[in-house]
C-alpha atoms as a PDB file:
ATOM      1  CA  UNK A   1       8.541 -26.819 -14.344  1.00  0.00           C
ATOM      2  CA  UNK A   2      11.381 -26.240 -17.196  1.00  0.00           C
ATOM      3  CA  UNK A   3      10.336 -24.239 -20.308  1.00  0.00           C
ATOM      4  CA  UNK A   4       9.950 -26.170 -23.340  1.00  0.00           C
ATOM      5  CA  UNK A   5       9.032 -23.799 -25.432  1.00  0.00           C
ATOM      6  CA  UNK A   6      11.473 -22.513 -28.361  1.00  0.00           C
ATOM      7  CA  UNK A   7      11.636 -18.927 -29.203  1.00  0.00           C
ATOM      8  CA  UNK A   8      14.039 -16.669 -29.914  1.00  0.00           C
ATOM      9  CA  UNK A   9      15.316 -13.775 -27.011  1.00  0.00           C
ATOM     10  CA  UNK A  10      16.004 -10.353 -27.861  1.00  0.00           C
ATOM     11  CA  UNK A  11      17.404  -7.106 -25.999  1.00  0.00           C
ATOM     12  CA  UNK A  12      17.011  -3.860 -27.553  1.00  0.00           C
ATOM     13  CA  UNK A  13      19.334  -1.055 -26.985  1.00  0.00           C
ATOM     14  CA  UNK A  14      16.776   1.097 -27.865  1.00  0.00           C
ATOM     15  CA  UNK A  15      13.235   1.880 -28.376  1.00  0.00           C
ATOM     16  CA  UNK A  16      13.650   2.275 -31.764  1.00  0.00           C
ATOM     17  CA  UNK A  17      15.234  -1.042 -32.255  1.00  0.00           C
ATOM     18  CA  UNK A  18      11.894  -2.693 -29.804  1.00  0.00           C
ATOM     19  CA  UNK A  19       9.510  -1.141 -31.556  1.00  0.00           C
ATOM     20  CA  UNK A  20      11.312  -2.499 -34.809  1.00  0.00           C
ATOM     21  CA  UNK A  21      10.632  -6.337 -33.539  1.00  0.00           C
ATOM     22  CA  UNK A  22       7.108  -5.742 -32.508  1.00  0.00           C
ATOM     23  CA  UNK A  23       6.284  -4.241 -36.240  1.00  0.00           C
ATOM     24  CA  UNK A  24       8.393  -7.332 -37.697  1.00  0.00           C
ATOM     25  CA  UNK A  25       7.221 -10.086 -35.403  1.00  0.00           C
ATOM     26  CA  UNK A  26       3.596  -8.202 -34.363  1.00  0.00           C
ATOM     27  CA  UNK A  27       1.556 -10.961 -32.462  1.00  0.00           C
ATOM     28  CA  UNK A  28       4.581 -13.738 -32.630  1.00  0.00           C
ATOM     29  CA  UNK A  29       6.419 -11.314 -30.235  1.00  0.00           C
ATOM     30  CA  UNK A  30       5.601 -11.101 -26.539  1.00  0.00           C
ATOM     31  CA  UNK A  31       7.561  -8.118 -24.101  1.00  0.00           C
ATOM     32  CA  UNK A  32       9.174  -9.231 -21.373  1.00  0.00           C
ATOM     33  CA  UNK A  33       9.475  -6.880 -18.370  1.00  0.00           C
ATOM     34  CA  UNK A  34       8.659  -8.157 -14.606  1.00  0.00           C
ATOM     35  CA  UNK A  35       7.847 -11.623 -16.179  1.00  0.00           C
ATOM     36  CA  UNK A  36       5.739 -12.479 -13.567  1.00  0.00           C
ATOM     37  CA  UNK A  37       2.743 -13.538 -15.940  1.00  0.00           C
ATOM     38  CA  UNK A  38       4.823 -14.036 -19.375  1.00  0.00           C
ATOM     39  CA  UNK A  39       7.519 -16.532 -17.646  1.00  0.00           C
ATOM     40  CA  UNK A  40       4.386 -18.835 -15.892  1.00  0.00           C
ATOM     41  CA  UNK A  41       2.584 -18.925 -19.434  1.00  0.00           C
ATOM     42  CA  UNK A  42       5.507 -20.305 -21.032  1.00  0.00           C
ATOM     43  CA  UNK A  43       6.424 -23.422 -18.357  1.00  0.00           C
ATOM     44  CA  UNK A  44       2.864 -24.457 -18.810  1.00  0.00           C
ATOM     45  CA  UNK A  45       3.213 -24.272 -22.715  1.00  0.00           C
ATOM     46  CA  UNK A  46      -0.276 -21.563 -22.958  1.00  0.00           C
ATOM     47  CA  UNK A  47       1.703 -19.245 -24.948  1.00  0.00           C
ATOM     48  CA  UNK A  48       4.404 -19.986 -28.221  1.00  0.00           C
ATOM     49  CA  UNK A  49       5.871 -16.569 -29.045  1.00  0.00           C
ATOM     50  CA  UNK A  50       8.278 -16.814 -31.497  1.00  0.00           C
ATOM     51  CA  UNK A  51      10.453 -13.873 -30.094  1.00  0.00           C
ATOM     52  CA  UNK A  52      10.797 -13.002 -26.506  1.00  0.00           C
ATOM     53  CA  UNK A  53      11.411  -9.049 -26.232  1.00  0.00           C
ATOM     54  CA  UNK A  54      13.509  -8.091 -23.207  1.00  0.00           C
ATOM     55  CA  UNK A  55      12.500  -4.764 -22.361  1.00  0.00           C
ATOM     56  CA  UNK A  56      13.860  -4.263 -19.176  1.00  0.00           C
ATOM     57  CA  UNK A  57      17.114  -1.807 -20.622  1.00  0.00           C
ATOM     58  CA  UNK A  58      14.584   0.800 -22.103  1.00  0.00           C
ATOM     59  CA  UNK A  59      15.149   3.762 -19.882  1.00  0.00           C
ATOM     60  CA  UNK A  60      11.805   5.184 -21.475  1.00  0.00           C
ATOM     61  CA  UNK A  61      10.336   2.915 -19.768  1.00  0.00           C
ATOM     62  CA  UNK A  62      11.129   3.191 -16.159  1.00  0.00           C
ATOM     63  CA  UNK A  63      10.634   5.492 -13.416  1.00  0.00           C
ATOM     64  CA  UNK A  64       7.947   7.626 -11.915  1.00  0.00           C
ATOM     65  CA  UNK A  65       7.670  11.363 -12.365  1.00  0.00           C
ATOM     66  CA  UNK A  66       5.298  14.148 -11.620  1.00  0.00           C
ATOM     67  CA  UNK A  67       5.114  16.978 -14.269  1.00  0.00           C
ATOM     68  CA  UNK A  68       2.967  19.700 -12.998  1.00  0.00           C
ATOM     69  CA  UNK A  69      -0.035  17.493 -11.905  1.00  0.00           C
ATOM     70  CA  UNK A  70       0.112  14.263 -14.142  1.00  0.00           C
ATOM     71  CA  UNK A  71       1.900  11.001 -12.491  1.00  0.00           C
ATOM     72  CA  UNK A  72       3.822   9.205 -15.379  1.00  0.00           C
ATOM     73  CA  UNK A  73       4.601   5.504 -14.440  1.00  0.00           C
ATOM     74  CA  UNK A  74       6.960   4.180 -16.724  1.00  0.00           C
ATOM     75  CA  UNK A  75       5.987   0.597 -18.474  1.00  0.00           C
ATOM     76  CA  UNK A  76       8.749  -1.318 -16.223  1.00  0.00           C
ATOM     77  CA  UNK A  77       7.891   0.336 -12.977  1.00  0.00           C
ATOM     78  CA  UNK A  78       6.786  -2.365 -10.191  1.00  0.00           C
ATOM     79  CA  UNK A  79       4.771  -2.479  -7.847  1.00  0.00           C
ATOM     80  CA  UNK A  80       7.043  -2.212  -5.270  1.00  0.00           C
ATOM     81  CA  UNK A  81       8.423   1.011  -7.260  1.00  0.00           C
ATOM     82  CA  UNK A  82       4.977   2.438  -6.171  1.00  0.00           C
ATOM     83  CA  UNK A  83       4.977   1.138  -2.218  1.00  0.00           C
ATOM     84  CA  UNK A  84       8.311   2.905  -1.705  1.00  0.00           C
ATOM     85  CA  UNK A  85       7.840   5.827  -3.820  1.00  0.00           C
ATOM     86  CA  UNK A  86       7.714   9.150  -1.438  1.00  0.00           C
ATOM     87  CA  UNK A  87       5.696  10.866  -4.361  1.00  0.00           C
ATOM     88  CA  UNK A  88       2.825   8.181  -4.311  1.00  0.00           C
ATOM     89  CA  UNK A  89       2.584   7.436  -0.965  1.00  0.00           C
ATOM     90  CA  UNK A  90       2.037  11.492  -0.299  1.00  0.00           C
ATOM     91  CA  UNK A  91       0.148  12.856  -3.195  1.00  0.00           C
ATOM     92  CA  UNK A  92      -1.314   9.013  -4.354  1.00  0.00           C
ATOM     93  CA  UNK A  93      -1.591   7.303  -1.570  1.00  0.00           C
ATOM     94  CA  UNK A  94      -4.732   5.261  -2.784  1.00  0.00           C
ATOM     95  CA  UNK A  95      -2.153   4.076  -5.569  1.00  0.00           C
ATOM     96  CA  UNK A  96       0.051   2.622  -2.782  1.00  0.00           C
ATOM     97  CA  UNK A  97      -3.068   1.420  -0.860  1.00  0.00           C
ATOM     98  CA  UNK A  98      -3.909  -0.931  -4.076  1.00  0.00           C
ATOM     99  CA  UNK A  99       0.049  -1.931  -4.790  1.00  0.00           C
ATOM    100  CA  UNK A 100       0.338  -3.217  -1.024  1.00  0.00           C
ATOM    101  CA  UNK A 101      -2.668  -6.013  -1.648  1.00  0.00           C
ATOM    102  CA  UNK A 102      -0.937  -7.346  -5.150  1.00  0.00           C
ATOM    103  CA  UNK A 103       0.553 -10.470  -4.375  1.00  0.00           C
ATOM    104  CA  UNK A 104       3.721 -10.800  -2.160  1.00  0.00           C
ATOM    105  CA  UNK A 105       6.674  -8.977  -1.532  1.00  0.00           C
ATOM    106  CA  UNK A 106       8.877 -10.884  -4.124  1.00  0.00           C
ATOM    107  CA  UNK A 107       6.110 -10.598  -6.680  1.00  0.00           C
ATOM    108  CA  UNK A 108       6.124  -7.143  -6.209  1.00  0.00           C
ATOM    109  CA  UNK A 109       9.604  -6.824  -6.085  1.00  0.00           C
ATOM    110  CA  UNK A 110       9.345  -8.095 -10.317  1.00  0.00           C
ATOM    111  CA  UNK A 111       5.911  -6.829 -11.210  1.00  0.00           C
ATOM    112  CA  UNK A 112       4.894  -4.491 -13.149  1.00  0.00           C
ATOM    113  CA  UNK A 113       1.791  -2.169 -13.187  1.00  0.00           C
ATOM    114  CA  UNK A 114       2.079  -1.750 -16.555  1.00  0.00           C
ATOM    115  CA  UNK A 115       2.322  -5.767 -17.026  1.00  0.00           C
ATOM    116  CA  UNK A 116      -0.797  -5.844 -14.889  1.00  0.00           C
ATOM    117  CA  UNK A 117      -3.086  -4.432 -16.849  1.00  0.00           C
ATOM    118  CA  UNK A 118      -1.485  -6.127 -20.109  1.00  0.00           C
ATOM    119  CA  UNK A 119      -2.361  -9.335 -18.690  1.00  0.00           C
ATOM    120  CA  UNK A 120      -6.243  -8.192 -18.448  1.00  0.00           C
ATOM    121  CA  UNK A 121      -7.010 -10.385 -15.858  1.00  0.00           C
ATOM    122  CA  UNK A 122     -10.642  -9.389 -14.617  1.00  0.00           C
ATOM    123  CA  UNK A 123      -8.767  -9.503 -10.879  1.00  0.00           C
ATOM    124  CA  UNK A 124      -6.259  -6.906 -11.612  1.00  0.00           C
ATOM    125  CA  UNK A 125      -5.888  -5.301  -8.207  1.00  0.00           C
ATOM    126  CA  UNK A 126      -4.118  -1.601 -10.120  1.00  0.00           C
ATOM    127  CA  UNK A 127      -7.459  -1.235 -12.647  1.00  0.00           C
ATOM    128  CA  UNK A 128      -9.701   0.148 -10.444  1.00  0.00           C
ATOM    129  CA  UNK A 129      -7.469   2.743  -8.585  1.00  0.00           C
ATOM    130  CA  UNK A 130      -6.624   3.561 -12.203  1.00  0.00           C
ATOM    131  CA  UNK A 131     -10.168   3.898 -13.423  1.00  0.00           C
ATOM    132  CA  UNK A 132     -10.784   6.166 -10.281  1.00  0.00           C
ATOM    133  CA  UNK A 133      -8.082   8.166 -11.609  1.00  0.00           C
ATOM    134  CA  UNK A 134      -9.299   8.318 -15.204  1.00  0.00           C
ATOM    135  CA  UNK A 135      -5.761   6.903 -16.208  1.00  0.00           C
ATOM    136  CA  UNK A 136      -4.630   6.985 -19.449  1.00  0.00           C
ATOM    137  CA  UNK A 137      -1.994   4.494 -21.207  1.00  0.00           C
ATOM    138  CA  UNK A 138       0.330   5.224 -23.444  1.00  0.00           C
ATOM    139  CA  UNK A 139       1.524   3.313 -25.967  1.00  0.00           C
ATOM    140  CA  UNK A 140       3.818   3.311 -29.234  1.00  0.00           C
ATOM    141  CA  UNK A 141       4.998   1.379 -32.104  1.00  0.00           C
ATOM    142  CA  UNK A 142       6.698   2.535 -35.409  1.00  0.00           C
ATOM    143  CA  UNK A 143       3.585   3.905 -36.824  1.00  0.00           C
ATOM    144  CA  UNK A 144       3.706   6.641 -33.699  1.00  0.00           C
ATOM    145  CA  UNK A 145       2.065   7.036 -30.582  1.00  0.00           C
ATOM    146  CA  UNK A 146      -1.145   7.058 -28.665  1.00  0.00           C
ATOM    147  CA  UNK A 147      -2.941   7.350 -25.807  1.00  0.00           C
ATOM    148  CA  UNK A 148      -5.899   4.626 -24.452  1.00  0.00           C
ATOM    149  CA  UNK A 149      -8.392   5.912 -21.535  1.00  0.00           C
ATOM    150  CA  UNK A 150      -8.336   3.000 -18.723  1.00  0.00           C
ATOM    151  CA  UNK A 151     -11.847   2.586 -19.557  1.00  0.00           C
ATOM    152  CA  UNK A 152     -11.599   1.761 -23.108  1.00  0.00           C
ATOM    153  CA  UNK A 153      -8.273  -0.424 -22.523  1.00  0.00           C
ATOM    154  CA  UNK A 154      -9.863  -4.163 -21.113  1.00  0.00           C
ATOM    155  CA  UNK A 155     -11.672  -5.695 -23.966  1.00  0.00           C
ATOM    156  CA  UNK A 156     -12.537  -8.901 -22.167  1.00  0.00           C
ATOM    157  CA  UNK A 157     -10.794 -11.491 -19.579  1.00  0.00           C
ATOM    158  CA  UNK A 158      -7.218 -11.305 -20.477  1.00  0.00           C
ATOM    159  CA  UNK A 159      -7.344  -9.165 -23.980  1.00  0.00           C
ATOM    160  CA  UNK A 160      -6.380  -5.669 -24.426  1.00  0.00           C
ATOM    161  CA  UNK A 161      -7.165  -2.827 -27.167  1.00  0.00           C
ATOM    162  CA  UNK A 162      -3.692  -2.793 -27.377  1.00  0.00           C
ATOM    163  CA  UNK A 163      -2.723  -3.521 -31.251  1.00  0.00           C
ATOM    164  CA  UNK A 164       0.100  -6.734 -31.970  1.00  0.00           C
ATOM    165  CA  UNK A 165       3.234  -4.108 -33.075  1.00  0.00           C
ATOM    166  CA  UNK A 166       2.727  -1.581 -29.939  1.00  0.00           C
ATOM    167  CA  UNK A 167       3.909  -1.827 -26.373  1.00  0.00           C
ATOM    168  CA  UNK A 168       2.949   0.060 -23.341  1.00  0.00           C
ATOM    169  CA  UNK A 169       5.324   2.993 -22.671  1.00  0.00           C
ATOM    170  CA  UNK A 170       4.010   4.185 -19.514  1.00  0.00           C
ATOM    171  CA  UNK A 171       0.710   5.570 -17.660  1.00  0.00           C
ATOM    172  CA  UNK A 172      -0.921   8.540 -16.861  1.00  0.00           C
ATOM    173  CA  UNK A 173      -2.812   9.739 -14.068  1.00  0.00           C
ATOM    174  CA  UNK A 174      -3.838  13.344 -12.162  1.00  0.00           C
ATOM    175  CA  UNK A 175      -5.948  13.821  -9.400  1.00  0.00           C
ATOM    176  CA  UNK A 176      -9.037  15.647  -9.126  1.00  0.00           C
ATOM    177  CA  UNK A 177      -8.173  19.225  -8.799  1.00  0.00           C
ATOM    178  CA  UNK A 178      -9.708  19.455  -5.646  1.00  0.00           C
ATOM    179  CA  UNK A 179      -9.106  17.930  -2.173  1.00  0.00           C
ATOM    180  CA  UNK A 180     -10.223  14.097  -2.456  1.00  0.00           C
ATOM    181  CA  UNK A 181      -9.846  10.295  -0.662  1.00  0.00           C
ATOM    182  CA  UNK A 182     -10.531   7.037  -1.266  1.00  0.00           C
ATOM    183  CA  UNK A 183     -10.160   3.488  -0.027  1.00  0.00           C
ATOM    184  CA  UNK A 184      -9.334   0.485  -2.229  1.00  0.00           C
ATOM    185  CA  UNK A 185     -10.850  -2.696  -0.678  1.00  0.00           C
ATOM    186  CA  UNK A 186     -10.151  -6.439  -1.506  1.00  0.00           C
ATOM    187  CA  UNK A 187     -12.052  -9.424  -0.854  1.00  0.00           C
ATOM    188  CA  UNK A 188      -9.292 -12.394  -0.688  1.00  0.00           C
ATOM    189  CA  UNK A 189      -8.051 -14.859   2.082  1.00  0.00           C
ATOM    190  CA  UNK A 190      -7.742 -14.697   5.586  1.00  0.00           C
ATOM    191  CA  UNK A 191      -4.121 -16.148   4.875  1.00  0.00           C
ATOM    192  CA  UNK A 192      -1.720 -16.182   2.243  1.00  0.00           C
ATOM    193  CA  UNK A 193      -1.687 -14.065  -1.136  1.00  0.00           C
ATOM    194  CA  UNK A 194      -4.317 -14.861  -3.660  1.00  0.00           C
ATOM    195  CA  UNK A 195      -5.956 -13.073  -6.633  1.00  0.00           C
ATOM    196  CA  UNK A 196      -9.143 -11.147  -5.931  1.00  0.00           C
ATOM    197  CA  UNK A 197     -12.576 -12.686  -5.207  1.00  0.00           C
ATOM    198  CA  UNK A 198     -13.298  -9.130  -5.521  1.00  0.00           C
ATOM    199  CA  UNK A 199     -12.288  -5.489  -5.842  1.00  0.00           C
ATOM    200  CA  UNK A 200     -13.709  -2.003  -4.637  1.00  0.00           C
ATOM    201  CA  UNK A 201     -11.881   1.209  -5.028  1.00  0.00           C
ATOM    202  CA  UNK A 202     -13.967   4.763  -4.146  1.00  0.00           C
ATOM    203  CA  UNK A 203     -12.703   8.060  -4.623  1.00  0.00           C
ATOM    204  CA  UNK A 204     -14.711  10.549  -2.795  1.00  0.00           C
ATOM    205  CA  UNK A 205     -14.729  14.530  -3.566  1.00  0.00           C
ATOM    206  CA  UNK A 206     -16.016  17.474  -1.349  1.00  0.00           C
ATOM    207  CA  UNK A 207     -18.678  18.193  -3.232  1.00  0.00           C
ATOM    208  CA  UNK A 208     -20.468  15.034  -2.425  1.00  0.00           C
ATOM    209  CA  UNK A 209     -19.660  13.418  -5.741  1.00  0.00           C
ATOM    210  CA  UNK A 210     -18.063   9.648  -6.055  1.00  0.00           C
ATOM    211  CA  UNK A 211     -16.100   7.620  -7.878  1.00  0.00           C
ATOM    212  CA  UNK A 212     -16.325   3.611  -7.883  1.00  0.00           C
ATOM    213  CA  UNK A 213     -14.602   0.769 -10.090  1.00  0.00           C
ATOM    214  CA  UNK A 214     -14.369  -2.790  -9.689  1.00  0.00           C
ATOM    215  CA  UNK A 215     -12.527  -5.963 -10.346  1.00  0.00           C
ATOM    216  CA  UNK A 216     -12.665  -9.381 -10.217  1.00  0.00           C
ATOM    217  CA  UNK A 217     -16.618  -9.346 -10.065  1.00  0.00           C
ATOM    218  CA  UNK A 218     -17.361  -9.386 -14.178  1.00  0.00           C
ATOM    219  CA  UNK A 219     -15.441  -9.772 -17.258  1.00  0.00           C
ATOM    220  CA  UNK A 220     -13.341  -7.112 -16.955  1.00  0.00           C
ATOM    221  CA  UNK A 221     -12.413  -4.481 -14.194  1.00  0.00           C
ATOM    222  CA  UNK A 222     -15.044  -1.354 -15.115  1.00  0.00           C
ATOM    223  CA  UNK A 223     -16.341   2.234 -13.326  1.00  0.00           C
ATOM    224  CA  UNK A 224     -19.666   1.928 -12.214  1.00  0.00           C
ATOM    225  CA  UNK A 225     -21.876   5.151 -13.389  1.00  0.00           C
ATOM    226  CA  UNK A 226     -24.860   3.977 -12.341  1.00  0.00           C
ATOM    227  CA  UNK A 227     -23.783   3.448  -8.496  1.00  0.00           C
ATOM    228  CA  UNK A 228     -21.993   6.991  -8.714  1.00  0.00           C
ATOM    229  CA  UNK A 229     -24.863   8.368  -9.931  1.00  0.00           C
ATOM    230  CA  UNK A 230     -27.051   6.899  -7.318  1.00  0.00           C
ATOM    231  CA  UNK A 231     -24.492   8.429  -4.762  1.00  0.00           C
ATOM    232  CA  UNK A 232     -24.124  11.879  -6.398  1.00  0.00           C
ATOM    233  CA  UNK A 233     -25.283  14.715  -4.899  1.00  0.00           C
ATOM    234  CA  UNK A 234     -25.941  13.552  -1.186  1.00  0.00           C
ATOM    235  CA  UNK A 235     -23.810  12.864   1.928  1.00  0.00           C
ATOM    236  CA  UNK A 236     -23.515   9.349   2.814  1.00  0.00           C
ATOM    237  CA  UNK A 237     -25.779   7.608   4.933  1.00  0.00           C
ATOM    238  CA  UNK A 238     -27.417   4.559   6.119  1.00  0.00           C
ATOM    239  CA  UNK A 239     -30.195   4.919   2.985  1.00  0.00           C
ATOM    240  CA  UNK A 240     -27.735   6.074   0.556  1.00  0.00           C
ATOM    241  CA  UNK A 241     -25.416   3.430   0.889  1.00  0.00           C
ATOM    242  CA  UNK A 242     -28.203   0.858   0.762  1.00  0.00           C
ATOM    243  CA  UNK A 243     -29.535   2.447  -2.479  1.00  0.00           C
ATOM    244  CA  UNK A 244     -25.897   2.417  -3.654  1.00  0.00           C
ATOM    245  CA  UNK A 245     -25.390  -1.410  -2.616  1.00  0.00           C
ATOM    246  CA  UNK A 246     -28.607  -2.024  -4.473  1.00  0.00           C
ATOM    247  CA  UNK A 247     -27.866  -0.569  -7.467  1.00  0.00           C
ATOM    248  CA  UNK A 248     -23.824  -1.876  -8.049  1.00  0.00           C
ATOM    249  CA  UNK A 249     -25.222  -5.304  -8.374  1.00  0.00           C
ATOM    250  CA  UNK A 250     -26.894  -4.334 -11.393  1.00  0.00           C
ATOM    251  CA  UNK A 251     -23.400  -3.217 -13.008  1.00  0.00           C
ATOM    252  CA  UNK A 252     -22.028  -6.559 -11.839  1.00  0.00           C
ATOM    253  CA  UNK A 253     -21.802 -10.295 -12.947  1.00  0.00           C
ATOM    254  CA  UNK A 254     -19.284 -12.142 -10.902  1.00  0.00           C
ATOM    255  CA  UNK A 255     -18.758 -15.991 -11.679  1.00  0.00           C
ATOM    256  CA  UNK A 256     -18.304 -18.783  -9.142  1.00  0.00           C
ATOM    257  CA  UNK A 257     -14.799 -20.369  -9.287  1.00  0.00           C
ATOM    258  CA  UNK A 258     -12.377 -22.237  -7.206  1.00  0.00           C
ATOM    259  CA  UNK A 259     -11.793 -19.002  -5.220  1.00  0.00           C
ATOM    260  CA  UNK A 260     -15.341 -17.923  -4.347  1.00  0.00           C
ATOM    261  CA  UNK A 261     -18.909 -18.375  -5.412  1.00  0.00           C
ATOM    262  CA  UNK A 262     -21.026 -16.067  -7.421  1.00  0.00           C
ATOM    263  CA  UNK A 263     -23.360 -15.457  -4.206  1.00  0.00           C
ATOM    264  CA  UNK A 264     -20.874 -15.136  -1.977  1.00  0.00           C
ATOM    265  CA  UNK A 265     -19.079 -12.385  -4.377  1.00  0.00           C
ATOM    266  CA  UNK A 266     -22.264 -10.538  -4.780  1.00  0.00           C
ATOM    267  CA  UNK A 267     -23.131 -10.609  -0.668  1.00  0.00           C
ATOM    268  CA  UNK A 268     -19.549  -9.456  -0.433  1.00  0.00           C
ATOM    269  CA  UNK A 269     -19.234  -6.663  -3.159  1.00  0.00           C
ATOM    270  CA  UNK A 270     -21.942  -4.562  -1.210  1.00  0.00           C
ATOM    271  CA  UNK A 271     -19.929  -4.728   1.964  1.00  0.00           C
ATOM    272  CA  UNK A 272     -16.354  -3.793  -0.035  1.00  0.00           C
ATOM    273  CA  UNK A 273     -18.710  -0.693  -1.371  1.00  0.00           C
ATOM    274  CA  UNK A 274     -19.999   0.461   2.063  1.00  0.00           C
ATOM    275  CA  UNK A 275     -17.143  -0.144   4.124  1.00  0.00           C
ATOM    276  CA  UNK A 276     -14.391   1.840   1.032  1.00  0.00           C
ATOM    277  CA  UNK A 277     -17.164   4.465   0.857  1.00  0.00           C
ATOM    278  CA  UNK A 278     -17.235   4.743   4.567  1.00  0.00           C
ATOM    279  CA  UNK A 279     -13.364   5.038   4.965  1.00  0.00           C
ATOM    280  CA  UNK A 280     -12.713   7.847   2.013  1.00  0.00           C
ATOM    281  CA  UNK A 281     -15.043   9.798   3.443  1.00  0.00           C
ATOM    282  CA  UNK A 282     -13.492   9.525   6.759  1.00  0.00           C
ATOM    283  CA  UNK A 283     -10.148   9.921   5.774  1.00  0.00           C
ATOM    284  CA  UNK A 284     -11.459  13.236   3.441  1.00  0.00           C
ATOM    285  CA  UNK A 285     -12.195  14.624   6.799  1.00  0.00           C
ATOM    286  CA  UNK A 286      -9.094  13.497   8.183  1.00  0.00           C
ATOM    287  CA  UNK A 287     -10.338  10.810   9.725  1.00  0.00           C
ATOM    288  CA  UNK A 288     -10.358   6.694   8.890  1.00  0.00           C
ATOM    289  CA  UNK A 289      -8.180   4.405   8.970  1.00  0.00           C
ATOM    290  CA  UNK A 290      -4.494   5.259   7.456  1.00  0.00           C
ATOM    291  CA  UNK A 291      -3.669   4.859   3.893  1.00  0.00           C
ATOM    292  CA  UNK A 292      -1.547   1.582   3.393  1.00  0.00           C
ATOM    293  CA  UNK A 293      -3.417  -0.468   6.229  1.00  0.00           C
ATOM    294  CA  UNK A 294      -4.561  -3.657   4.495  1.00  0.00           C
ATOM    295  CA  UNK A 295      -7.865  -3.135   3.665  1.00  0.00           C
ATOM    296  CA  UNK A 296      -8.786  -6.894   2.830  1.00  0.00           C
ATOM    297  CA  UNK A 297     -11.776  -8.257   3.956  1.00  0.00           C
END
């Protein structure tokens, strides 16, 4: 399917010079990086941009680096920047675990994390490993710089906090200070690569306190308090876990679609949550199933 769409293409030399388009253009420009989303929006004529912003020769943008014990991923990192990366796959290897169920290998090859969670799509395998994390995103535009917690950064399916003159510069994550696992598990098909029915990622600490965030099963990819709050404090077991799988589908409203129906997403979210749960807290005792195996259900 051609593009039929008319818009003008840009490539800044420069941040400065990007960030000068956005501010002139604002929500008549749209950034191209992986293009994975942007380029399928403009065949089927869903988006008219008057300016296309090729971002892809901003070295501010790209890379991964560790600084003391904050990950930076740069804006036009992909995810397979993340699957071969010795620094996530040793010190964030749930990260990795998340990256390996997004799409396939070419798509991966071209797409971004950053792009991911721009596109707000309530399926978006990186947003609950990055609510786990407490990730924050960075983001600029002439009038300076700032920084958006993950859980403030979805406003709804497919919108963003993020203001019409900025652009994502990169993300931030650190790990609990103290020795930790989790699991990211994804309900999709037995064959093929598909978006999300549904989404489970748990981060488990030593002191018997949890972390759980979801996609694909509401509006929006979200933590889920209540559930950790249900599972704080005690070890898991057969009646925790059923008090936990009772309460997460009162933080939940999944939708029936073409891919799966709302039942079947709600029957299927409390087996994502026992069987991640189950699997961090094997591997935190060095246990479980390795990091990187496909944990799709």
């Amino acid at each position: 399917m051609p593009i039929v769409t008319e818009f003008e293409y840009v490539k800044p030399k420069d941040m400065d010079e990007a960030l000068h388009v956005f501010s002139l253009y604002k929500e008549n420009a749209m950034a191209l990086a992986g293009g994975t989303d942007l380029v399928v929006r403009l065949k089927e004529n869903l988006v008219r941009p008057e300016v296309v912003v090729d971002i892809k020769a901003l070295e501010e943008l790209a890379g991964l680096s560790l600084k003391g014990d904050t990950l930076r991923i740069g804006a036009l990192a992909t995810f397979s920047d993340l699957i071969d990366s010795p620094l996530i796959k040793s010190r964030f290897p749930l990260l990795r675990e998340a990256a390996l169920t997004v799409a396939s290998t070419g798509v991966r090859n071209r797409a971004t994390i950053a792009g991911n969670i721009c596109s707000a799509v309530p399926s978006a395998d990186s947003a609950p490993v990055l609510a786990v994390y407490d990730a924050e995103v960075l983001v600029k535009s002439i009038r300076g710089g700032r920084r958006i917690s993950i859980h403030d950064w979805f406003a709804g399916p497919k919108k963003t906090v993020l203001a019409v003159d900025e652009i994502v510069a990169a993300i931030e994550l650190k790990p609990p200070a103290v020795k930790h696992a989790g699991c990211y598990m994804k309900l999709s098909r037995y064959e093929g690569e598909d978006l999300a029915q549904g989404g489970v990622a748990a981060l488990v600490l030593p002191d018997n306190t949890y972390r759980v965030a979801v996609c694909a099963l509401g509006p929006k990819p979200a933590r889920c308090p209540k559930t950790e709050a249900a599972l704080n404090g005690s070890k898991l077991n057969a009646k925790v876990l059923s008090r936990a799988k009772e309460i997460i589908l009162r933080e939940i409203s999944p939708i029936s679609d073409i891919r799966s129906s709302r039942e079947y997403r709600l029957h299927m979210t409390q087996v994502m949550l026992g069987r991640a749960l189950e699997n961090a807290a094997a591997r935190l005792s060095g246990k479980g199933p390795k990091y990187g195996e496909r944990n799709i259900v």
